[in-house]
Protein backbone atom coordinates (compact mmCIF):
# COMPACT_ATOMS: atom_id res chain seq x y z
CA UNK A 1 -0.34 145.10 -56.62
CA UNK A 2 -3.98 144.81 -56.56
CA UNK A 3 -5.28 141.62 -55.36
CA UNK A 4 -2.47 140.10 -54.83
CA UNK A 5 -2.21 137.44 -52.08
CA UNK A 6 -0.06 139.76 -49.49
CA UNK A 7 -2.91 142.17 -49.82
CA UNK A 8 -5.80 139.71 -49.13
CA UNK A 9 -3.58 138.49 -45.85
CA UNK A 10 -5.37 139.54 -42.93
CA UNK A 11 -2.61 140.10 -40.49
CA UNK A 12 -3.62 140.04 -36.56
CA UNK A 13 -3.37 143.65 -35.34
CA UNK A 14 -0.40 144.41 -32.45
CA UNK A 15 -2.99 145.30 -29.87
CA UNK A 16 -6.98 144.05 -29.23
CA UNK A 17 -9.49 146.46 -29.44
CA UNK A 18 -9.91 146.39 -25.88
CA UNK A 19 -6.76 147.82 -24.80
CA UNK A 20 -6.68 151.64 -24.39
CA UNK A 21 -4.78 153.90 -27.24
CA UNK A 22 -1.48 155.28 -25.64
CA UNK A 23 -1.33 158.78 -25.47
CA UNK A 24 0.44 160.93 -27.43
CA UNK A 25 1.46 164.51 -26.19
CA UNK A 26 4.76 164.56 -26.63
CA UNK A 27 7.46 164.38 -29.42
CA UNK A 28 9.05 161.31 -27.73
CA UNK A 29 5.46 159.45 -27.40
CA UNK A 30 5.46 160.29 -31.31
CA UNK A 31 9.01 159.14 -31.52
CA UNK A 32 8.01 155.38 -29.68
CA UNK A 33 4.79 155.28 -31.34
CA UNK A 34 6.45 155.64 -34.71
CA UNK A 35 9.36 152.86 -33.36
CA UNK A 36 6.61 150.56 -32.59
CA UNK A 37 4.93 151.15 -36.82
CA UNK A 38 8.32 150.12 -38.07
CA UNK A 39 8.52 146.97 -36.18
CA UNK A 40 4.77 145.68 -36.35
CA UNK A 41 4.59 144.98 -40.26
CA UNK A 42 7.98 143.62 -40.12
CA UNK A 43 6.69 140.81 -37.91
CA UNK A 44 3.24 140.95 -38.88
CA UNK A 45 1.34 142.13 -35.99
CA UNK A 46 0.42 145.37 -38.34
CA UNK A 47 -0.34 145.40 -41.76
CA UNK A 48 1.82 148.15 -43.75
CA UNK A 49 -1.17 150.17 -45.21
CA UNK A 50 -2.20 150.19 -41.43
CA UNK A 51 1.05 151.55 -40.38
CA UNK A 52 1.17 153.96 -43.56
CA UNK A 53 -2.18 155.37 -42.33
CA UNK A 54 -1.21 155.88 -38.91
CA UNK A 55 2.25 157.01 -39.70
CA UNK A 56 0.12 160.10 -41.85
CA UNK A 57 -1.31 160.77 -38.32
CA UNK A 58 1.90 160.89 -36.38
CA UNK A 59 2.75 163.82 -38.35
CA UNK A 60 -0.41 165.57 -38.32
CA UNK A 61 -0.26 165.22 -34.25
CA UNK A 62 3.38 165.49 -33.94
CA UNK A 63 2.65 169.09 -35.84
CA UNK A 64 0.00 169.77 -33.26
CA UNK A 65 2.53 169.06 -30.60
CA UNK A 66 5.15 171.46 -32.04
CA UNK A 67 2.81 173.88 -32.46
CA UNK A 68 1.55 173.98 -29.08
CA UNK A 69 4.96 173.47 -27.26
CA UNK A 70 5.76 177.02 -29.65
CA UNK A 71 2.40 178.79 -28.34
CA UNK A 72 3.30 178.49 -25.03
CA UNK A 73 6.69 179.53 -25.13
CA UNK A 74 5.55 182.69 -26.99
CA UNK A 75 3.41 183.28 -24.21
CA UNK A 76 5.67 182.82 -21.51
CA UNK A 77 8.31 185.16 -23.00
CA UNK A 78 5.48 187.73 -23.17
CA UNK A 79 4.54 187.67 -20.11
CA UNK A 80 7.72 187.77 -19.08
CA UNK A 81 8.24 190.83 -21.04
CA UNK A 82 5.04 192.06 -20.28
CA UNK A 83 6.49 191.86 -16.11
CA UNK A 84 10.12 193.53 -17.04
CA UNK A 85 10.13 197.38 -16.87
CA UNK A 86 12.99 196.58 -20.02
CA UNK A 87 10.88 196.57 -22.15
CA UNK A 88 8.24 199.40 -22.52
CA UNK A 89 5.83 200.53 -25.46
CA UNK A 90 6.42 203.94 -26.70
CA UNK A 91 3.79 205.36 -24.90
CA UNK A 92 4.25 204.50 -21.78
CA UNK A 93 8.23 205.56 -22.14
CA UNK A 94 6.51 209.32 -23.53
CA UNK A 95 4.42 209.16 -20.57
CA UNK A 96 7.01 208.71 -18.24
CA UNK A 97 8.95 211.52 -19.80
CA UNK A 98 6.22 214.16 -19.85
CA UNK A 99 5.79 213.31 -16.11
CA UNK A 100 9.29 214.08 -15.23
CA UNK A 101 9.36 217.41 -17.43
């Protein structure tokens, strides 16, 4: 509700300014952070627009994560593939044959 009391009531944030962001590369740094944003408005350290804001940016990063964990999986399994005579292209199988004909 707009202008309500509970929305006027500046609520002390859960860490000062001065203490460094923890970092967040991993889905279990996502899964803390997003412990931590259920807990602060329920003891008012954090107000719950805060946390709704930051929660929209968990996502976003946990995403990122995901998405980079994928990317180099991909490119480990092609390397891999790329370093196995199992799998060949087409060409280099016909060029194998030709030699040995």
């Amino acid at each position: 509700m707009v202008g309500s009391a509970d929305e006027n009531t500046a609520l002390p944030p859960s860490t000062s300014s001065s203490e460094p962001l923890p970092k967040i590369e991993t889905t279990n740094a996502v899964k803390e952070v997003v412990a931590q944003l259920i807990a602060d408005p329920r003891f008012g350290r954090l107000h719950p627009r805060m946390a709704a804001g930051l929660a929209s940016l968990l996502i976003l990063q946990l995403r990122v994560i995901q998405e980079t964990n994928l990317e180099q999986r991909v490119a480990r399994l092609e390397k891999l593939l790329a370093e196995s005579d199992l799998f060949k292209t087409a060409d280099e199988a016909e060029e194998k044959q030709n030699v040995t004909h």
